[in-house]
PDB file of N, CA and C in Angstrom:
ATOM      1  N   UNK A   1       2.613   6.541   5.078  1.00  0.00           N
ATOM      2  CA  UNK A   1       3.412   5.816   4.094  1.00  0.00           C
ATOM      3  C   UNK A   1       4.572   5.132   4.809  1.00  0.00           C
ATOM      4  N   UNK A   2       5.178   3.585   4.272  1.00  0.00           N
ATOM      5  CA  UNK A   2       6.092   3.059   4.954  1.00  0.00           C
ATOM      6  C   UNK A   2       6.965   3.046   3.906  1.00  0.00           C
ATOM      7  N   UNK A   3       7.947   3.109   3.980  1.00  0.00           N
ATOM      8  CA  UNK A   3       9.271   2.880   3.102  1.00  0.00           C
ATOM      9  C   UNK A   3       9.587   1.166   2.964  1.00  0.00           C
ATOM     10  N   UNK A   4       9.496  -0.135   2.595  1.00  0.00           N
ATOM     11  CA  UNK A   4       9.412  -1.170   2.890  1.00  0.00           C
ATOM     12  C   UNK A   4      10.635  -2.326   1.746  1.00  0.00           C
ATOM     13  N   UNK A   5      11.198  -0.631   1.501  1.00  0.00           N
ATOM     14  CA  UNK A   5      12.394  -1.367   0.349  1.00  0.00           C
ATOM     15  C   UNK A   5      13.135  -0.036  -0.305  1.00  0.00           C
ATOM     16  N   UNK A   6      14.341  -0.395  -1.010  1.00  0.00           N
ATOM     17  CA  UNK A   6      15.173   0.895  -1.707  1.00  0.00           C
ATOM     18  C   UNK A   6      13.768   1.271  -2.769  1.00  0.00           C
ATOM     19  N   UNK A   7      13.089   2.465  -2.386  1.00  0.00           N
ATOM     20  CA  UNK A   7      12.588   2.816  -3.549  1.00  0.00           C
ATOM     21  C   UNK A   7      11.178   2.487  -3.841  1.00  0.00           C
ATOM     22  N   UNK A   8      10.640   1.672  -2.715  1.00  0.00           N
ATOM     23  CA  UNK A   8       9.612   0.983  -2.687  1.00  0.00           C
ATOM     24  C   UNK A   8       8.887   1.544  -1.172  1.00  0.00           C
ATOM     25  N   UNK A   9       7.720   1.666  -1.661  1.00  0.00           N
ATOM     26  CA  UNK A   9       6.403   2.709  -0.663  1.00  0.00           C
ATOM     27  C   UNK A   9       5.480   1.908  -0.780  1.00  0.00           C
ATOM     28  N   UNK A  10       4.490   1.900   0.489  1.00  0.00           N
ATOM     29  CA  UNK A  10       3.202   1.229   0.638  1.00  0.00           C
ATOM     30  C   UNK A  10       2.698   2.651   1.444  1.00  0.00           C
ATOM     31  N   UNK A  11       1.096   2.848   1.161  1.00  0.00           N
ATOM     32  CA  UNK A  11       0.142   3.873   1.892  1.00  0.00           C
ATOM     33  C   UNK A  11      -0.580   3.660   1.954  1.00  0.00           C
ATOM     34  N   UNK A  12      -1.375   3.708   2.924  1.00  0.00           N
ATOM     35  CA  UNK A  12      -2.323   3.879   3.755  1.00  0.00           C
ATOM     36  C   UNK A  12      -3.313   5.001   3.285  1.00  0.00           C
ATOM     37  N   UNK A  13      -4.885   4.969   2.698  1.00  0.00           N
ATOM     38  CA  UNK A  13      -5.411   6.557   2.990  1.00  0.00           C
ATOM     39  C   UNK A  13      -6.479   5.536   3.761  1.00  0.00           C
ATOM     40  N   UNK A  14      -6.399   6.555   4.703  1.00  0.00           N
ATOM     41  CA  UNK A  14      -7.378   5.911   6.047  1.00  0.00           C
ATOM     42  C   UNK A  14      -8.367   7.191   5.925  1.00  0.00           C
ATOM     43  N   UNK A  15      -9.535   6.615   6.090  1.00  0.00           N
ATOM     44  CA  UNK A  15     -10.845   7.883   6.218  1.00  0.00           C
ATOM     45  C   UNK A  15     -10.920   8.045   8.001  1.00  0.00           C
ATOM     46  N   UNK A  16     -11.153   9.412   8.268  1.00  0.00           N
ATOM     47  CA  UNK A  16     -10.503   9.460   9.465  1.00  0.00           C
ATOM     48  C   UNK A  16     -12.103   9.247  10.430  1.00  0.00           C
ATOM     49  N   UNK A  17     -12.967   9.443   9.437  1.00  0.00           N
ATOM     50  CA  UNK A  17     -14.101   9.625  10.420  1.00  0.00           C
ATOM     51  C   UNK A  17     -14.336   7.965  11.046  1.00  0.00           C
ATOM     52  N   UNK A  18     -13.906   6.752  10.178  1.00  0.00           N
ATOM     53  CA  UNK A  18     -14.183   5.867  10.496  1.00  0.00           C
ATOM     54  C   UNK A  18     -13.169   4.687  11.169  1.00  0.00           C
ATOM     55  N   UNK A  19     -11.957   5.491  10.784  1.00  0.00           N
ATOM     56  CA  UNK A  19     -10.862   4.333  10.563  1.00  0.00           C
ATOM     57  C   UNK A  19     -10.365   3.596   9.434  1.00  0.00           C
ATOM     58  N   UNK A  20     -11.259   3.729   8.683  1.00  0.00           N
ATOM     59  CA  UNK A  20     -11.423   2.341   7.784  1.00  0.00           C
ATOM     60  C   UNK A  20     -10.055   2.766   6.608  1.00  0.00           C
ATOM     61  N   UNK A  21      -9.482   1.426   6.311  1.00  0.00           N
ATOM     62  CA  UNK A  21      -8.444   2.049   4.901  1.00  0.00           C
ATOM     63  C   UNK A  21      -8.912   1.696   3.664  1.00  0.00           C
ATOM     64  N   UNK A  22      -9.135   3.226   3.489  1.00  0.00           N
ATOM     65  CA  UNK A  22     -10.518   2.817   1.891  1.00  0.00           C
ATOM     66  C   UNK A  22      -9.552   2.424   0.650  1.00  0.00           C
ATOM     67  N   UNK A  23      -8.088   2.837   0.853  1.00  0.00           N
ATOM     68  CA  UNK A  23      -7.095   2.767  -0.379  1.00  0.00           C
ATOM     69  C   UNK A  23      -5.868   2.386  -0.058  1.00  0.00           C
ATOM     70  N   UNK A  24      -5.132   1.903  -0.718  1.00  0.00           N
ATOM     71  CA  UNK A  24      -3.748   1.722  -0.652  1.00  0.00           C
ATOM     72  C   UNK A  24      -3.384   1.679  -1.739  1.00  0.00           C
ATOM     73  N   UNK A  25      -1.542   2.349  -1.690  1.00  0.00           N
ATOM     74  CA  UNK A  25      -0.718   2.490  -2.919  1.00  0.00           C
ATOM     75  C   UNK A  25       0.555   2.150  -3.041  1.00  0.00           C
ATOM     76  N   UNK A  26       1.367   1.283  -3.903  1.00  0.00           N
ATOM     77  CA  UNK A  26       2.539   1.035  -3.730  1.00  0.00           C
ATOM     78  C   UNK A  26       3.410   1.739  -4.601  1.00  0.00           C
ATOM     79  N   UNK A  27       4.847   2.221  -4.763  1.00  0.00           N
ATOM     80  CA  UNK A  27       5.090   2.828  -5.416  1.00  0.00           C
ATOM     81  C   UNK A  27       6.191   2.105  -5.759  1.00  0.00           C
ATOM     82  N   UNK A  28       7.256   2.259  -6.694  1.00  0.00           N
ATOM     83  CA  UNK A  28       8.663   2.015  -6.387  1.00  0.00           C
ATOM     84  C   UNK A  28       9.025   2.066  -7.561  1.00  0.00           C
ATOM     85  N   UNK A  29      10.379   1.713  -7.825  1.00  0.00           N
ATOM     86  CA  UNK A  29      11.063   1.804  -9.214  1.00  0.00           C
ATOM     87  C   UNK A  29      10.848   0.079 -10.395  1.00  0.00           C
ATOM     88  N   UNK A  30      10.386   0.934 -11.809  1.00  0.00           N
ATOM     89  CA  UNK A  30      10.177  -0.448 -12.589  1.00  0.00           C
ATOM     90  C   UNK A  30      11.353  -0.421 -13.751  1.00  0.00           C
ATOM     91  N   UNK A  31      11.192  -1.385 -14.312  1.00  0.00           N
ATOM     92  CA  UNK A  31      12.110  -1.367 -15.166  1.00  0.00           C
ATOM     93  C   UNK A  31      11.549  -0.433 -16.578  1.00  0.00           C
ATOM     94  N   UNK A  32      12.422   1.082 -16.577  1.00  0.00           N
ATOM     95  CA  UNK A  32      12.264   1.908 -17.423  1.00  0.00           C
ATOM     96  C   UNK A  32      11.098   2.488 -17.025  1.00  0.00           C
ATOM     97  N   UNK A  33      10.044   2.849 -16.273  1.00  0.00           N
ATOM     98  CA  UNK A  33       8.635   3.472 -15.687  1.00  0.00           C
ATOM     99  C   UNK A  33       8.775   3.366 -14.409  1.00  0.00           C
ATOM    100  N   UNK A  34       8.426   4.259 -13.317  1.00  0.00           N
ATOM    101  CA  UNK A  34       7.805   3.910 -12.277  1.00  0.00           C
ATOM    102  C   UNK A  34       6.914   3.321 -12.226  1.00  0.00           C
ATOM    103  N   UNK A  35       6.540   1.929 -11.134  1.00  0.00           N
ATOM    104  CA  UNK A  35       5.234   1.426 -11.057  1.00  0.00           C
ATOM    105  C   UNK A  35       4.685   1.985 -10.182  1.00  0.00           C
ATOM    106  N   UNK A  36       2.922   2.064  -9.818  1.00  0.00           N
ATOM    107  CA  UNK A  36       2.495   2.081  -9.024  1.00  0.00           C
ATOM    108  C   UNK A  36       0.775   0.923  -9.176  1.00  0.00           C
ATOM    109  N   UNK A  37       0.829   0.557  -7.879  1.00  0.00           N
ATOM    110  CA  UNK A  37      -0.409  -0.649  -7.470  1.00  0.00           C
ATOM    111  C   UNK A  37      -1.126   0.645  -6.902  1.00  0.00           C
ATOM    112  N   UNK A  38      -2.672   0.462  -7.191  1.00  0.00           N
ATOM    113  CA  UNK A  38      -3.539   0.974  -6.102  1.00  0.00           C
ATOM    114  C   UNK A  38      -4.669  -0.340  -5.992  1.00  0.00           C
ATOM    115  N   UNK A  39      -5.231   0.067  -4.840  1.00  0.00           N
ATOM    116  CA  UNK A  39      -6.057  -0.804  -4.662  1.00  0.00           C
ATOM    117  C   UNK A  39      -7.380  -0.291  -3.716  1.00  0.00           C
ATOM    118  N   UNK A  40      -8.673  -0.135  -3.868  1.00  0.00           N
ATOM    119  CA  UNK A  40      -9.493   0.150  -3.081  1.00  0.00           C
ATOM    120  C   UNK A  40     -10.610  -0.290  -2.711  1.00  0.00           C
ATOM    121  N   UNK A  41     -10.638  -0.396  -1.470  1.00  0.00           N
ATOM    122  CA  UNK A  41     -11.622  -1.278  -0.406  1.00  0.00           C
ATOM    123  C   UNK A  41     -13.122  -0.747  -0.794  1.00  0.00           C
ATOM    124  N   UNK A  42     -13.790  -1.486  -0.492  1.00  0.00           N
ATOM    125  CA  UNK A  42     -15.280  -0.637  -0.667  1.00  0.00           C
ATOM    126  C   UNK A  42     -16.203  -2.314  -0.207  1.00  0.00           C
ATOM    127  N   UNK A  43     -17.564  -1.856   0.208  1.00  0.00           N
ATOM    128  CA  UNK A  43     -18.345  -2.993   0.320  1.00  0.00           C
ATOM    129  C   UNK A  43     -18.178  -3.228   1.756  1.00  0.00           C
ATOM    130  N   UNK A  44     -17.843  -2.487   3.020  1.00  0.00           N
ATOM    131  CA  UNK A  44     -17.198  -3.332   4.052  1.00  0.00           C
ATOM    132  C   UNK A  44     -18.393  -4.021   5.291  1.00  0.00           C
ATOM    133  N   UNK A  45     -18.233  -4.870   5.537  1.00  0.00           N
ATOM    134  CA  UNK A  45     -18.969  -6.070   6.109  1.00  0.00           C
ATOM    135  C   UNK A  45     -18.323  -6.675   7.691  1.00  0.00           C
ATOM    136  N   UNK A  46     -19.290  -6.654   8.966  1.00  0.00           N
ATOM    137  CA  UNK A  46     -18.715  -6.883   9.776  1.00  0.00           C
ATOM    138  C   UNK A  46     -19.282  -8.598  10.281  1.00  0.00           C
ATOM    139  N   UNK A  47     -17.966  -9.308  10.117  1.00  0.00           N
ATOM    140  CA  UNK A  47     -17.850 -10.658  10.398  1.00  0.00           C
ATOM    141  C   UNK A  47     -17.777 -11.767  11.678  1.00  0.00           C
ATOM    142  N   UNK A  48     -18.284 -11.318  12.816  1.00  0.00           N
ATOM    143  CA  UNK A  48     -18.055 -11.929  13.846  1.00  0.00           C
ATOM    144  C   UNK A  48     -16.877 -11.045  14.547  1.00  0.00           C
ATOM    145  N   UNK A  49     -17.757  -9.825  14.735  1.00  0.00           N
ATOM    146  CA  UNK A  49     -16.995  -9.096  15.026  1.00  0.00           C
ATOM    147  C   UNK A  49     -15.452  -8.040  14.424  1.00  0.00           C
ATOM    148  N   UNK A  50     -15.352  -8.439  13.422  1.00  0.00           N
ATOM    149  CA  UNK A  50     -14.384  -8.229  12.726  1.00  0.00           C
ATOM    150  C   UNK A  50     -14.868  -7.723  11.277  1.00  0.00           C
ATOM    151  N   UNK A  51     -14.163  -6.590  11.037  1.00  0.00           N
ATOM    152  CA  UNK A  51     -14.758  -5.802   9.877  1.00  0.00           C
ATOM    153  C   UNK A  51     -13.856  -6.262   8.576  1.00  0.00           C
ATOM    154  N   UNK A  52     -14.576  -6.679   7.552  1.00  0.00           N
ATOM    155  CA  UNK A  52     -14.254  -7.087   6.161  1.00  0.00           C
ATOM    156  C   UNK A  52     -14.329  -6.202   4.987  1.00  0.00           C
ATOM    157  N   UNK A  53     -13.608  -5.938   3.942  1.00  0.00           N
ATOM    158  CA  UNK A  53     -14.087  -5.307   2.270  1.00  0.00           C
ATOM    159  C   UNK A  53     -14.167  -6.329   1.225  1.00  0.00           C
ATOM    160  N   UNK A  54     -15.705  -6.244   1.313  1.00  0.00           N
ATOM    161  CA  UNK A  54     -15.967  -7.506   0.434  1.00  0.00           C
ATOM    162  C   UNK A  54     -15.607  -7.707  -0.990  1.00  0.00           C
ATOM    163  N   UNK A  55     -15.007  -6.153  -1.353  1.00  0.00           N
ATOM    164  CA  UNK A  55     -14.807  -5.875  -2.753  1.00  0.00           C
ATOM    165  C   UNK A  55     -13.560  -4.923  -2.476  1.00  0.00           C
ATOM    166  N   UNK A  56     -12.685  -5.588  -3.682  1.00  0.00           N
ATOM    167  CA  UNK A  56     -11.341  -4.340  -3.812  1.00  0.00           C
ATOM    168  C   UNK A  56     -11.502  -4.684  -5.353  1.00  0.00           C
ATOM    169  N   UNK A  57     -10.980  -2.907  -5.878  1.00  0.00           N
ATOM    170  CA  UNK A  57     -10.835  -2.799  -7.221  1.00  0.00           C
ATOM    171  C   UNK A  57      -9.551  -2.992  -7.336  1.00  0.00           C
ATOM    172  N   UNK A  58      -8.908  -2.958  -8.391  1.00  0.00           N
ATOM    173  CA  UNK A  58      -7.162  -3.506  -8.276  1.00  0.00           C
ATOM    174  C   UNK A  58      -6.217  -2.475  -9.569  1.00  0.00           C
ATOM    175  N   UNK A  59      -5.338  -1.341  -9.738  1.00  0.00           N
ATOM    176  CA  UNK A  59      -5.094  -1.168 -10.169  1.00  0.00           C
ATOM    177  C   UNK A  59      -3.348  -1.029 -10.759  1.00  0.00           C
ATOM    178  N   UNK A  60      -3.025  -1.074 -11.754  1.00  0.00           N
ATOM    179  CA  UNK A  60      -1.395  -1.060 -12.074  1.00  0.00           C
ATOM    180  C   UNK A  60      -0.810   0.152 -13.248  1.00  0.00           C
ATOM    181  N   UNK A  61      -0.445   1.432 -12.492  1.00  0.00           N
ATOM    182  CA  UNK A  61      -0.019   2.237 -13.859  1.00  0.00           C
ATOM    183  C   UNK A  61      -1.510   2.813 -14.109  1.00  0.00           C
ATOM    184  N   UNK A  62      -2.913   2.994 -13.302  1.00  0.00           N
ATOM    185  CA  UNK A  62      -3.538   3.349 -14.308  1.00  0.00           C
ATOM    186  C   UNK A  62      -4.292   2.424 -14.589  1.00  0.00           C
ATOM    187  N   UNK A  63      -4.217   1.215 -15.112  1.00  0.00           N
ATOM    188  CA  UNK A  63      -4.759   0.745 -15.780  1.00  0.00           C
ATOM    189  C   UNK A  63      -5.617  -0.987 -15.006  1.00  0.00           C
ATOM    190  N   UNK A  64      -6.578  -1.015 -15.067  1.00  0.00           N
ATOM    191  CA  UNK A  64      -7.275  -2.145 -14.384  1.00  0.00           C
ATOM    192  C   UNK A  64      -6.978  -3.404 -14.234  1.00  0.00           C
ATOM    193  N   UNK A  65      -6.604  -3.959 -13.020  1.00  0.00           N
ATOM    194  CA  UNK A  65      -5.907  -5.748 -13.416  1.00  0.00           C
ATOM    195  C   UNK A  65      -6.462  -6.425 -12.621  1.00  0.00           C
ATOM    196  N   UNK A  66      -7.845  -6.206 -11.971  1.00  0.00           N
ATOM    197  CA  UNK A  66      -8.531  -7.020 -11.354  1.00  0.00           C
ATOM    198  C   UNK A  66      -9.941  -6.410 -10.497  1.00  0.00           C
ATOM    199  N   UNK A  67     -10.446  -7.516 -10.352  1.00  0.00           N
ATOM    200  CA  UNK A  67     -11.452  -6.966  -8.826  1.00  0.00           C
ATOM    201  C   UNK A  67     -11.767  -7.921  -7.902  1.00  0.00           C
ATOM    202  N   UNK A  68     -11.528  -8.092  -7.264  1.00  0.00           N
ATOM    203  CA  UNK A  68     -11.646  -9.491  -5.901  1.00  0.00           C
ATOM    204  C   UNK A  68     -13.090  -8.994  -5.093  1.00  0.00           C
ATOM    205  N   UNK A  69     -14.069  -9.745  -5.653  1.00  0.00           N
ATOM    206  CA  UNK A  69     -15.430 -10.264  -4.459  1.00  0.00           C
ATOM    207  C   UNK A  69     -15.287 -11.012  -3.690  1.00  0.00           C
ATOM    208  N   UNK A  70     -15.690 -10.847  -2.212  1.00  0.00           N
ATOM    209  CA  UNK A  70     -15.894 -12.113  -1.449  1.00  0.00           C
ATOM    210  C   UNK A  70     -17.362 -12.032  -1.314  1.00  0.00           C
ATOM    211  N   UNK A  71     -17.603 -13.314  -1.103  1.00  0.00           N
ATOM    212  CA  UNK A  71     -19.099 -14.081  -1.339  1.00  0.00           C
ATOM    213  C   UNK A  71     -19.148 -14.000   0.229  1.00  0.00           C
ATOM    214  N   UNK A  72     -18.123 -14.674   0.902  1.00  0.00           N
ATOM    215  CA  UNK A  72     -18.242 -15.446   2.155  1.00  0.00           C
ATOM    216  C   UNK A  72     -16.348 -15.272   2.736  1.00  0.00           C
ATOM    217  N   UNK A  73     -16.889 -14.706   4.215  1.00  0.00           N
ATOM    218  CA  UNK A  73     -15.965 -14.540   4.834  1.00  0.00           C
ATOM    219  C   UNK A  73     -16.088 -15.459   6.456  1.00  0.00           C
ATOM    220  N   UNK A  74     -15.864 -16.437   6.698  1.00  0.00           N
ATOM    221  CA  UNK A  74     -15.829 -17.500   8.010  1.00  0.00           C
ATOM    222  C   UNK A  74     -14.229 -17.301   8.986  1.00  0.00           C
ATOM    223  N   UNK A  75     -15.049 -16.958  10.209  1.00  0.00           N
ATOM    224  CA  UNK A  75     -13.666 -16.905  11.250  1.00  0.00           C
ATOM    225  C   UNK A  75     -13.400 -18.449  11.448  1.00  0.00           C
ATOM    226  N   UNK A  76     -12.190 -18.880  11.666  1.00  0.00           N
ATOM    227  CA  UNK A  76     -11.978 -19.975  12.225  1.00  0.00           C
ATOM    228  C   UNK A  76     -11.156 -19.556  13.489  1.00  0.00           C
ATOM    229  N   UNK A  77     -11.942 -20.372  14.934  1.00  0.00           N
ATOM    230  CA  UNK A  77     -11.147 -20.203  16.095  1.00  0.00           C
ATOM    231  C   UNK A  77      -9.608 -21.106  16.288  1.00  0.00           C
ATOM    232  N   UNK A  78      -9.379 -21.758  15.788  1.00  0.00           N
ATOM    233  CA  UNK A  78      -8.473 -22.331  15.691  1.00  0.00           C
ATOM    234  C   UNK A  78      -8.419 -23.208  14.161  1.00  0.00           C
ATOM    235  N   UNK A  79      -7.382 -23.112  13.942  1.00  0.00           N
ATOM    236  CA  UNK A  79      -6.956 -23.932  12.637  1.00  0.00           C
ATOM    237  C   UNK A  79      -6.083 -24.338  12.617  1.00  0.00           C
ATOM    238  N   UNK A  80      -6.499 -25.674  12.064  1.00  0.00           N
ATOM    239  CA  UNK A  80      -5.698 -26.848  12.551  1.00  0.00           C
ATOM    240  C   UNK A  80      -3.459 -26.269  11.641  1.00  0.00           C
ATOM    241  N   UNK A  81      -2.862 -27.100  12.081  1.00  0.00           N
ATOM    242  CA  UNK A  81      -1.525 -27.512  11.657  1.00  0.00           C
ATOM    243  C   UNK A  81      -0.870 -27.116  10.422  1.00  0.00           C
ATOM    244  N   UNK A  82      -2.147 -28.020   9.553  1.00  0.00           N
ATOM    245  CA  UNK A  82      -2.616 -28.069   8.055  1.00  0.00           C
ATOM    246  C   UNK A  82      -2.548 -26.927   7.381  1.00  0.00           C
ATOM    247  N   UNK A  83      -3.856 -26.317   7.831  1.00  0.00           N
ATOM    248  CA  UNK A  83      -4.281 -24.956   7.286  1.00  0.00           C
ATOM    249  C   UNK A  83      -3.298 -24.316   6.224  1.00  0.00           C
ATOM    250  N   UNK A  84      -1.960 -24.041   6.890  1.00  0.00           N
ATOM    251  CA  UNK A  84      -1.305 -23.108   6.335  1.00  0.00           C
ATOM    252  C   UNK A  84       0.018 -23.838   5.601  1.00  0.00           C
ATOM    253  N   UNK A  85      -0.054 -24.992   5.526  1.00  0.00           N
ATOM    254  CA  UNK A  85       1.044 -25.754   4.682  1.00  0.00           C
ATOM    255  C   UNK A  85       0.652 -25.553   3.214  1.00  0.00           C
ATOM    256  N   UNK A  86       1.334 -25.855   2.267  1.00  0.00           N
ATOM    257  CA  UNK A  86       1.773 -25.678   0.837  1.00  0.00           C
ATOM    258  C   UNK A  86       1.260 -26.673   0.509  1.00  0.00           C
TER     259      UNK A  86
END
């Protein structure tokens, strides 16, 4: 776990046999509740060398606020200037 603010936690559960971080959790103070994010990896896919989770479930409090598929994951060896402008 990192401390990454007054009150505010990010974690790591890493499965040890593999490395891999199957979960993460954020914690911190909300207005009137504690919040907490979880989120967990699953699906993982190796990309040109580089290992991917093609699927994360997404959670807030408990309660479900998403699920992110990737279809398609492409390395780029260089990217251009562009790439990362607004």
């Amino acid at each position: 776990a990192l401390e990454i603010g007054p009150g505010l936690t990010v974690e790591a559960h890493v499965d040890p046999a593999s490395g891999r971080i199957l979960r993460s959790t954020g914690n911190g103070p909300g207005p009137g509740v504690p919040l907490q994010f979880v989120t967990v990896y699953s699906d993982f896919r190796d990309v040109g060398g580089v290992l991917f989770a093609f699927r994360e479930g997404n959670w807030a409090n408990g309660s479900t606020t998403g699920e992110t598929l990737l279809e398609k994951v492409e390395l780029v060896a260089a990217p251009s200037e562009a790439t990362f402008r607004p």
